[in-house]
Protein backbone atom coordinates (compact mmCIF):
# COMPACT_ATOMS: atom_id res chain seq x y z
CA UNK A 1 0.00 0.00 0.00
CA UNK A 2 1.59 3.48 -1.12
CA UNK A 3 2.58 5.96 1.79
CA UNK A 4 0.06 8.88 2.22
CA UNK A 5 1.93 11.94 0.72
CA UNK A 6 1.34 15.04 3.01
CA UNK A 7 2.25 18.63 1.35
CA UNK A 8 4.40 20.30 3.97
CA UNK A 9 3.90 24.60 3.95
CA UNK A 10 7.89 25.00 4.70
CA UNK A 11 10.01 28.26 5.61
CA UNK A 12 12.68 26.55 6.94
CA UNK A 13 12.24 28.63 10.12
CA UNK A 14 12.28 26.75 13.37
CA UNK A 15 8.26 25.26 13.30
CA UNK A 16 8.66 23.92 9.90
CA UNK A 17 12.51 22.69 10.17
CA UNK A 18 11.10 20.16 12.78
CA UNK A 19 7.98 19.81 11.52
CA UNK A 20 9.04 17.13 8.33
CA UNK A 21 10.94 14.53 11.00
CA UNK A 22 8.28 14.80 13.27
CA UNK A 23 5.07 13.81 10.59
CA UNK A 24 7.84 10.92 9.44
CA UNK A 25 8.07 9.89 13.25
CA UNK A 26 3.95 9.91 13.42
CA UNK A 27 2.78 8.91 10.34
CA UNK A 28 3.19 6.59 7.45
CA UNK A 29 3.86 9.30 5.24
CA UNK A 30 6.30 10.89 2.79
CA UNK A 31 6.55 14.87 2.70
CA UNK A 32 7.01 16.66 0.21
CA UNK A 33 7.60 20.45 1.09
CA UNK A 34 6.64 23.88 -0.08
CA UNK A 35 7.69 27.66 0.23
CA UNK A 36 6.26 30.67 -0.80
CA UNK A 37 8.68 33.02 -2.71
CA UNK A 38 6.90 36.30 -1.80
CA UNK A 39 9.75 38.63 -2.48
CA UNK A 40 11.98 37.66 -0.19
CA UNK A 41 15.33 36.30 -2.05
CA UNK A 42 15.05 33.04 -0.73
CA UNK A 43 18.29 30.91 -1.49
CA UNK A 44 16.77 28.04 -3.38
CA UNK A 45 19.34 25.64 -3.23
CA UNK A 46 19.98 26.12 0.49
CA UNK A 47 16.50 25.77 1.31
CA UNK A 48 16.01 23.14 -0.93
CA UNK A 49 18.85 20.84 0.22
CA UNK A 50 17.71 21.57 4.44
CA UNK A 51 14.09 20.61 3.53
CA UNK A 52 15.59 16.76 2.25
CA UNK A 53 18.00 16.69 4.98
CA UNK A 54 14.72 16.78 7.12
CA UNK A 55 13.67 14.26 5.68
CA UNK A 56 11.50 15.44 2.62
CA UNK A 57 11.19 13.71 -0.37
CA UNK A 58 10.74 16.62 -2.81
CA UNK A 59 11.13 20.66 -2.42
CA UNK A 60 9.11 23.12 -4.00
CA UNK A 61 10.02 27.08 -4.21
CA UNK A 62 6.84 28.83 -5.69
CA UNK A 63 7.68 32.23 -7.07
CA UNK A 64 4.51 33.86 -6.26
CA UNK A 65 5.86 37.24 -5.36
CA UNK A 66 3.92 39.38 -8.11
CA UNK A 67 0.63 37.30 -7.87
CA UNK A 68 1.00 38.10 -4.27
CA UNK A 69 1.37 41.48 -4.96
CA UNK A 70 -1.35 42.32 -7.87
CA UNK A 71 -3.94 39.61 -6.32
CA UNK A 72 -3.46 40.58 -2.79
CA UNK A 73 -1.70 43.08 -1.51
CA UNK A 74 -3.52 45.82 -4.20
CA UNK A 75 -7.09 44.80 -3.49
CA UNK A 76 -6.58 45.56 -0.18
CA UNK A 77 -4.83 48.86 -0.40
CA UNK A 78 -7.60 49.73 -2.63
CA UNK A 79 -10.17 49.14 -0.15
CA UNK A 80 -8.28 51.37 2.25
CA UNK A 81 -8.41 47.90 4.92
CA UNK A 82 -6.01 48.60 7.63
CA UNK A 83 -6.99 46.18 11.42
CA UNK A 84 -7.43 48.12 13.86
CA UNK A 85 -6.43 50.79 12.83
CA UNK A 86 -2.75 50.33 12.95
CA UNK A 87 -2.11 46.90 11.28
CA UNK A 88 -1.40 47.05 7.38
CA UNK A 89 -2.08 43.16 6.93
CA UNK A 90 1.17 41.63 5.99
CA UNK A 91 1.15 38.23 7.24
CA UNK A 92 -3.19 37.99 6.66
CA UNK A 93 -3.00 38.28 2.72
CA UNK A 94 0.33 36.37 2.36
CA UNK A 95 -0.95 33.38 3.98
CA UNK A 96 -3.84 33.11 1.39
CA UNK A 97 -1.72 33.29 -1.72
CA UNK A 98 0.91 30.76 -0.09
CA UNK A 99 -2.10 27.94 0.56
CA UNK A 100 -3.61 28.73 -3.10
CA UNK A 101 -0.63 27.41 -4.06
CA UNK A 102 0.01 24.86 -1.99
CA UNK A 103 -3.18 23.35 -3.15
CA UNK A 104 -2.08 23.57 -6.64
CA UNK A 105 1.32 21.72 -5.70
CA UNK A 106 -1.00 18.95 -3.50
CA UNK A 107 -3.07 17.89 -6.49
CA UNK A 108 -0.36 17.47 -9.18
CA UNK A 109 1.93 15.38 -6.23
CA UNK A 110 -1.29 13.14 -5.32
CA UNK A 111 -1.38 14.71 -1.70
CA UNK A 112 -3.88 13.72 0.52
CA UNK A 113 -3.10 16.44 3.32
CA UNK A 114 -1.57 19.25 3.67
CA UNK A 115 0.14 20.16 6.89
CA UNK A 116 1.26 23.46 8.52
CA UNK A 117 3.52 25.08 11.47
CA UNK A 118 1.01 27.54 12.80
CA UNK A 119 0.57 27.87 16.47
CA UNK A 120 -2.74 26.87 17.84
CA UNK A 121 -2.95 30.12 19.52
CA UNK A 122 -2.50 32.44 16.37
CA UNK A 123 -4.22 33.75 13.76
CA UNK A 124 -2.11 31.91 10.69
CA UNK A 125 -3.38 28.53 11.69
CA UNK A 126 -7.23 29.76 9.94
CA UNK A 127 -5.78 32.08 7.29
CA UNK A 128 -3.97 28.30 6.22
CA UNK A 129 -6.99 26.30 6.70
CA UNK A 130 -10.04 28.49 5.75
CA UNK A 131 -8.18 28.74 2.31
CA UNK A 132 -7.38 24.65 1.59
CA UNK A 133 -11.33 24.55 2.75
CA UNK A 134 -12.63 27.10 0.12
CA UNK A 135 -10.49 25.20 -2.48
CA UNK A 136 -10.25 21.88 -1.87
CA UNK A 137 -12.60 20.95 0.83
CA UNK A 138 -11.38 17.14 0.78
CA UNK A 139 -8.20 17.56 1.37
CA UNK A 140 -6.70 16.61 5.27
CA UNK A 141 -5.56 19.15 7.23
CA UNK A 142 -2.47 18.41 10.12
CA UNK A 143 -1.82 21.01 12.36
CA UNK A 144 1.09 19.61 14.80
CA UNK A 145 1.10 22.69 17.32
CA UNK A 146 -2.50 21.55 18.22
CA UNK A 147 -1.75 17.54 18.33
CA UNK A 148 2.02 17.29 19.66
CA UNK A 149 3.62 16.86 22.92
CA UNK A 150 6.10 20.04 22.29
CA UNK A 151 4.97 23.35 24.47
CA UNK A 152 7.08 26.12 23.48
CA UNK A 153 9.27 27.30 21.05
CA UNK A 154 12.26 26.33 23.27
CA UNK A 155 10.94 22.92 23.34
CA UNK A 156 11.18 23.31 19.25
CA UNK A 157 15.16 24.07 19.48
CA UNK A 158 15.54 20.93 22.33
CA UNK A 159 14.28 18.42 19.41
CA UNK A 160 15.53 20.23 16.76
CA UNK A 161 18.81 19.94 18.56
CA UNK A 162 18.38 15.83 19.16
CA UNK A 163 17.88 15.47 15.67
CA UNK A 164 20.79 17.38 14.10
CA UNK A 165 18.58 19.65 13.04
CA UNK A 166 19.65 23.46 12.09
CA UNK A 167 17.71 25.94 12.76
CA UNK A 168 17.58 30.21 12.46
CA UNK A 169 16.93 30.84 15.85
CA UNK A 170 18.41 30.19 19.44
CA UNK A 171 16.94 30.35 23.22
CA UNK A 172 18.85 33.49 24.04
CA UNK A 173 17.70 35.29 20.53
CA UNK A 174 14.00 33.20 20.15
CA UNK A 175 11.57 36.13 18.40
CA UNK A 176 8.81 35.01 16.37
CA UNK A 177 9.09 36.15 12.98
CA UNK A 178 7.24 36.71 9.61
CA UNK A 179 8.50 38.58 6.59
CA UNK A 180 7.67 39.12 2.95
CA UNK A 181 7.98 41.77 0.37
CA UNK A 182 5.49 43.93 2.25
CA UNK A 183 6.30 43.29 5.44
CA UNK A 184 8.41 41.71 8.44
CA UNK A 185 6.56 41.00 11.92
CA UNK A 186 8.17 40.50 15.09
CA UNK A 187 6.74 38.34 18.88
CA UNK A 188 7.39 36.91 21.47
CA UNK A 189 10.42 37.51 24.16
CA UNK A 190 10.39 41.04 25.90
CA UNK A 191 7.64 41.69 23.64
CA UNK A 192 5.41 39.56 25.02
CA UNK A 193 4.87 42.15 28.17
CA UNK A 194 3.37 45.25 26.65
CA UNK A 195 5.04 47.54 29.38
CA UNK A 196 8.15 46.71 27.72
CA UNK A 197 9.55 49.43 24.77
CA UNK A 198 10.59 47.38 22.13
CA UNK A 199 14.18 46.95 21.61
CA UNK A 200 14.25 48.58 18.07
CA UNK A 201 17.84 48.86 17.99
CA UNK A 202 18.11 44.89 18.15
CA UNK A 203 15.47 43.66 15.99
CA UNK A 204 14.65 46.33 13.45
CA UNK A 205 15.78 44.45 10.03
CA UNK A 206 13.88 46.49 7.20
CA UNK A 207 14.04 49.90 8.59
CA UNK A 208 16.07 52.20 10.87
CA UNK A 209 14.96 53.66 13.92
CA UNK A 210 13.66 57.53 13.48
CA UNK A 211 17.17 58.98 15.17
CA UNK A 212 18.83 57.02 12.90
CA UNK A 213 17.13 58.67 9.62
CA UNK A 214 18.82 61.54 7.90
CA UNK A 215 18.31 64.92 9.27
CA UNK A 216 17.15 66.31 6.01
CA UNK A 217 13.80 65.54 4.97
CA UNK A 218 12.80 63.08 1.95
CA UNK A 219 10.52 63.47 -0.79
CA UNK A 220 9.34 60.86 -2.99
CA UNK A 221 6.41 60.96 -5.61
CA UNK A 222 4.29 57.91 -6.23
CA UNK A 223 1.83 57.18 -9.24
CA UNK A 224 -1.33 55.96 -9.24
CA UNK A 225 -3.49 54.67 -11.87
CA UNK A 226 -7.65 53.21 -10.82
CA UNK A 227 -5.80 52.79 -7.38
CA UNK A 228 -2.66 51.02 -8.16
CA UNK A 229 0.61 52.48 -7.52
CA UNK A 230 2.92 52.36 -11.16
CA UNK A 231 5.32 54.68 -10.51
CA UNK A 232 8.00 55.99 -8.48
CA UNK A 233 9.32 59.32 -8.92
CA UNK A 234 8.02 59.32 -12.65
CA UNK A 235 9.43 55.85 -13.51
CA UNK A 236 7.35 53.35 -13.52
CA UNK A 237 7.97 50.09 -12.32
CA UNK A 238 6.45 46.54 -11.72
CA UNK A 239 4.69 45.67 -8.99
CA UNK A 240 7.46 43.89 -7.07
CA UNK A 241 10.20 46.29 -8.29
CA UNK A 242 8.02 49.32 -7.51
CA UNK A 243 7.61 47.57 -3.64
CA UNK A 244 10.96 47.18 -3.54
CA UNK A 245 11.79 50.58 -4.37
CA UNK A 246 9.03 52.13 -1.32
CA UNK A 247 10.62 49.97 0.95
CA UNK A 248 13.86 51.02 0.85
CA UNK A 249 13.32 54.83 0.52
CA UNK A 250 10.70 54.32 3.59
CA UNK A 251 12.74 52.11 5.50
CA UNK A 252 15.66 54.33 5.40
CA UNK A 253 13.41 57.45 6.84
CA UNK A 254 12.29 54.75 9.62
CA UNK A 255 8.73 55.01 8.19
CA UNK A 256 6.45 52.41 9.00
CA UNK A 257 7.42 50.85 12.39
CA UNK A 258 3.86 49.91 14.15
CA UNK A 259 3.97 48.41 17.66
CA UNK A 260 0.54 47.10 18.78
CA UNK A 261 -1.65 44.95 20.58
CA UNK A 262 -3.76 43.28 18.41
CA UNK A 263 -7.16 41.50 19.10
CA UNK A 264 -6.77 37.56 17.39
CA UNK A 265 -9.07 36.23 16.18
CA UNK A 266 -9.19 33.19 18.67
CA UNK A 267 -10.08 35.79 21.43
CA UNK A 268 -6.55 36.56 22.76
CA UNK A 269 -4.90 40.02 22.47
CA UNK A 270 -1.14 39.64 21.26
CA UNK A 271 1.88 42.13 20.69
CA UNK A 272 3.95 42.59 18.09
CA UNK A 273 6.03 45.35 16.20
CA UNK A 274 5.37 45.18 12.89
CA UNK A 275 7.55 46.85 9.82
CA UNK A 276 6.02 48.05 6.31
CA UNK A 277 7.97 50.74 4.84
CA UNK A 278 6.90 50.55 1.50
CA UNK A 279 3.12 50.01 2.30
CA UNK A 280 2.58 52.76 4.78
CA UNK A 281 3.97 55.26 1.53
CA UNK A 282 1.65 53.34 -0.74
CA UNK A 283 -1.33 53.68 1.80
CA UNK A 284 -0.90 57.50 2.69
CA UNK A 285 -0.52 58.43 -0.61
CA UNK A 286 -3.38 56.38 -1.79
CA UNK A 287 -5.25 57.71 0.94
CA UNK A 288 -4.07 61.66 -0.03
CA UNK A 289 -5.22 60.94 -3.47
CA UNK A 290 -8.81 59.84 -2.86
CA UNK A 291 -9.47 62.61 -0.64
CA UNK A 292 -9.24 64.61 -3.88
CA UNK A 293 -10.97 62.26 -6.26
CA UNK A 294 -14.06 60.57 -4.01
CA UNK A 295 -17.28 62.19 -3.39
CA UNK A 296 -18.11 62.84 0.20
CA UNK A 297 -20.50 59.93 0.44
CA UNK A 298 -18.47 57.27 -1.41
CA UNK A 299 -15.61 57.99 0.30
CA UNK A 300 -17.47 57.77 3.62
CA UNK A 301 -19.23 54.67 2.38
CA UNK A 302 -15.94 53.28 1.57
CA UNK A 303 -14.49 54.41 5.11
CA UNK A 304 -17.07 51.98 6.52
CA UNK A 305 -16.70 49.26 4.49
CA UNK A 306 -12.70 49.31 5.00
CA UNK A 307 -13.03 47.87 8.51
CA UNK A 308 -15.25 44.76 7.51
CA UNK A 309 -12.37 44.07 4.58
CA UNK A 310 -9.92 44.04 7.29
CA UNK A 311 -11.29 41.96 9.69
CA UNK A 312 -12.12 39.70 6.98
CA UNK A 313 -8.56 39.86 5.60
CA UNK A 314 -7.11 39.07 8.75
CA UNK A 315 -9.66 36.75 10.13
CA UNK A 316 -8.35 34.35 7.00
CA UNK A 317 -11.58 34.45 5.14
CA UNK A 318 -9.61 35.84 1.79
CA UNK A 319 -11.96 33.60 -0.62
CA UNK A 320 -15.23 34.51 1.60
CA UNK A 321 -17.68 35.57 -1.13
CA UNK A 322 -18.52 38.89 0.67
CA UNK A 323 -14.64 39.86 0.07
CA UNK A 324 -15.49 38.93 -3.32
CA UNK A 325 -18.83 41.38 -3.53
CA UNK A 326 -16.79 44.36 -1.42
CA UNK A 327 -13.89 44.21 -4.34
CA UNK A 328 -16.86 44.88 -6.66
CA UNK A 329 -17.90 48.04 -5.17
CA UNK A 330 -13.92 49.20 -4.34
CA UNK A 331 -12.99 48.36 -8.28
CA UNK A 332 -15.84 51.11 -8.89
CA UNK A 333 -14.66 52.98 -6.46
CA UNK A 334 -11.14 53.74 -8.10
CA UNK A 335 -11.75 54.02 -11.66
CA UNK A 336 -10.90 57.52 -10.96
CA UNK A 337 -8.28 57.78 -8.63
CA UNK A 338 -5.50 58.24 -10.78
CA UNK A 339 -2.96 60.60 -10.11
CA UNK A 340 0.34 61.77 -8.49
CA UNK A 341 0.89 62.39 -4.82
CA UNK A 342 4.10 63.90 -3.43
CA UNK A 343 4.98 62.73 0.36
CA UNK A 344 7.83 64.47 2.23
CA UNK A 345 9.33 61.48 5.01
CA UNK A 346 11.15 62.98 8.02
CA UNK A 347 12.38 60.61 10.86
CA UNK A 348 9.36 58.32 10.73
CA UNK A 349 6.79 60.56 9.74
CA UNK A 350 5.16 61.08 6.44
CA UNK A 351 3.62 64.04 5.61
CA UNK A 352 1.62 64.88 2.15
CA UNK A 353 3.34 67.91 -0.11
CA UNK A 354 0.98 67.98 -2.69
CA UNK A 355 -1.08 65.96 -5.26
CA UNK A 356 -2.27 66.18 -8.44
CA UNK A 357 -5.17 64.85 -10.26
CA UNK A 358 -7.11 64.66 -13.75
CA UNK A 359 -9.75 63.74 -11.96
CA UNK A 360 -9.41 66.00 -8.98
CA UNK A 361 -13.31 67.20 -7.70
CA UNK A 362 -11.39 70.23 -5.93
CA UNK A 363 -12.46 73.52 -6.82
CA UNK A 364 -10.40 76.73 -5.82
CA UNK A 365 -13.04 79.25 -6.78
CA UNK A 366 -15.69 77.19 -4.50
CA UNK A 367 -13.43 77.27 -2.14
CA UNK A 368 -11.20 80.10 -1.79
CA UNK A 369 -11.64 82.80 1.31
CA UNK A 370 -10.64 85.29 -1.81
CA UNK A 371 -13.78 87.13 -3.96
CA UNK A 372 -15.51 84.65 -6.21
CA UNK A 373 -19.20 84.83 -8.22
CA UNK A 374 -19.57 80.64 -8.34
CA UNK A 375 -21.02 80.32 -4.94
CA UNK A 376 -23.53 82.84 -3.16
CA UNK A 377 -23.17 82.29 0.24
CA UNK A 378 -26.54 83.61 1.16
CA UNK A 379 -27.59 80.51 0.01
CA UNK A 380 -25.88 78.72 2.99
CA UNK A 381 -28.59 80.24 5.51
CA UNK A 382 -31.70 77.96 4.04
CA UNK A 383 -29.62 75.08 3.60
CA UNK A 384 -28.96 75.00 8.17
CA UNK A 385 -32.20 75.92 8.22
CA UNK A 386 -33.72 72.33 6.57
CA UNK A 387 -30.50 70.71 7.89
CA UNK A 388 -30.81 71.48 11.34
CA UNK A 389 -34.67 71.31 11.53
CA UNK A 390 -35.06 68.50 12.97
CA UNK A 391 -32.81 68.83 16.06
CA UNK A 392 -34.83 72.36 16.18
CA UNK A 393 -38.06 70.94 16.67
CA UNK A 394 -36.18 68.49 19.14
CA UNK A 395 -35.06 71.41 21.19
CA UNK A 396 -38.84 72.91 21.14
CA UNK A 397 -40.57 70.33 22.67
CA UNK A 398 -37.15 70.46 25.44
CA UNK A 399 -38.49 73.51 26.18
CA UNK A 400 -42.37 72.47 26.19
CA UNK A 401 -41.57 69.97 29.00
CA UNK A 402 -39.35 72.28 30.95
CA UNK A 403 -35.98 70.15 29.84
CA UNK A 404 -33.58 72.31 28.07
């Protein structure tokens, strides 16, 4: 009878590295692994070779960095989705893309489950899981955190180490961490007590702290065309070129460092410092830009609307058919927001120096405090009275009954 094959979602971080021994130790299995090439460089052949070391019977490194980009990270910057306010999604949309194509990679190997290194506690575990279940509801899911006899992460690096098995991380240095082309997340250690600053100076990877950016100010001009960023400074670039590009000029103004506590969606609030150079540019200049092509109502509408995206985003439900409906209405939304948008960075701040628009719904001459004959502004005196009539005729019967 032929082994079950089990389709391995592999970083080569510390949950995955152990994670191939441990399903040969449990189960009559082969693995076959699979990483996600969202932007990060990955070196193939190293990663490659660990992942059979392990114990893996086949390695596949899925370039996916543009689909990820296009498919994922755009629809959501067009909505305007950002979790609570603070959180610009990294990890939530990457996970989604990386499963897509894991269940791609599961059917053409014959896989009959598909396994993962998420912690039962987190968020990732559903982001995996609701995917493989919108696409290929038959397939087994393993999730090891929730099923072994290891604890902790410094339980991880004790087997790891009985095994021979390298890993990226050690007790004394032990943060949890996430990156891709948008993004890099850190938890865990010191972090794990919100009373505690973060120790920027230690773990800050994609950008440097806001002392340590230049003391001249930065200006950079980004692009936009229906809502989609396509240039930089007048050149245009592709989508993972043109992320690459925000991410260094942000990251070396020490724009985009966000330390929060976050509500999960399991029901436990965790910390974490999170670092998106690139995509806080992209999102404040988006955001400058549709203040001067949206209508007061649809860009109120939208405001609305932005929240439910995110918490679907991050609650994992990417391929939820009310995501689906919202990118309807958001795709209407930017037919029109095309247009340039100047930003001036300075020590981890961004602030907007102007933007420009074919499409712009700002008038000078209906606004202007100077002499103008487009707007009679005797005309503003019927339009409070009808607006405020109602709380008027509120106040009046106050007044009846002796309350105001």
């Amino acid at each position: 009878m032929a082994k079950e094959r089990i389709l391995l979602a592999y970083s080569g971080g510390l949950d995955t590295s152990i994670i191939i021994p441990w399903l040969l130790e449990n189960y009559d299995c082969e693995v076959i692994a699979m990483a996600g090439e969202v932007g990060l460089g990955l070196d193939h052949d190293a990663l490659r070779a660990k992942a059979l070391t392990c114990g893996a019977i086949k390695c596949y490194i899925e370039d996916i960095a543009e689909e990820f980009i296009t498919d994922y990270v755009y629809p959501t910057l067009k909505a305007g989705a950002i979790y609570e306010g603070k959180y610009l999604l990294g990890t939530s949309f990457a996970r989604p893309v990386i499963a897509k194509r894991m269940v791609e990679v599961a059917r053409n190997e014959n896989c009959t489950a598909i396994a993962h290194g998420a912690t039962g506690k987190g968020n990732d575990q559903v982001r995996f899981e609701l995917t493989v279940k919108a696409l290929a509801p038959d397939l087994k899911i393993i999730a090891p955190w929730r099923i072994w006899d290891i604890k902790s992460r410094d339980e991880e690096i004790d087997y790891a180490n009985a095994r021979n098995i390298p890993v990226p991380v050690t007790k004394a240095n032990n943060y949890s961490m996430d990156q891709n082309l948008w993004h890099l997340s850190h938890e865990g250690m010191d972090l794990e007590d919100p009373a505690n600053e973060p120790l920027y100076e230690k773990i800050l990877e994609l950008c440097v702290t806001p002392e340590k950016a230049p003391d001249k100010a930065t200006y950079v001009e980004i692009n936009f065309e229906q809502g989609v960023p396509v240039a930089v400074d007048g050149i245009k670039l592709s989508p993972v070129d043109l992320l690459k590009k925000l991410n260094e000029i942000g990251g070396a103004n020490g724009v985009g460092i966000v330390d929060m506590v976050e509500n999960r969606l399991v029901g436990m609030k965790s910390r974490g410092v999170y670092e998106t150079p690139g995509g806080t540019l992209m999102y404040a200049a988006h955001r400058e830009l549709e203040l001067l092509c949206l209508d007061r109502d649809t860009l109120h509408y939208k405001d609305t609307m932005a929240q439910k995206y995110a918490d679907l985003v991050y609650f994992g439900q990417w391929f939820h058919p009310l995501r689906e409906a919202m990118d309807a209405f958001v795709n209407t939304t930017q037919e029109r927001v095309t247009g340039k948008v100047r930003l001036k960075l300075y020590k981890g701040n961004v602030f907007p120096a102007g933007s420009t628009s074919p499409f712009s719904l700002y008038q000078e001459a209906l606004s202007t405090f100077a002499e103008d004959d487009v707007y009679d502004q005797k005309d503003a005196g019927g339009f409070i009275n009808c607006f405020g009539l109602p709380m008027k005729v509120v106040a009046q019967m106050k007044q009846r009954n002796g309350l105001l």
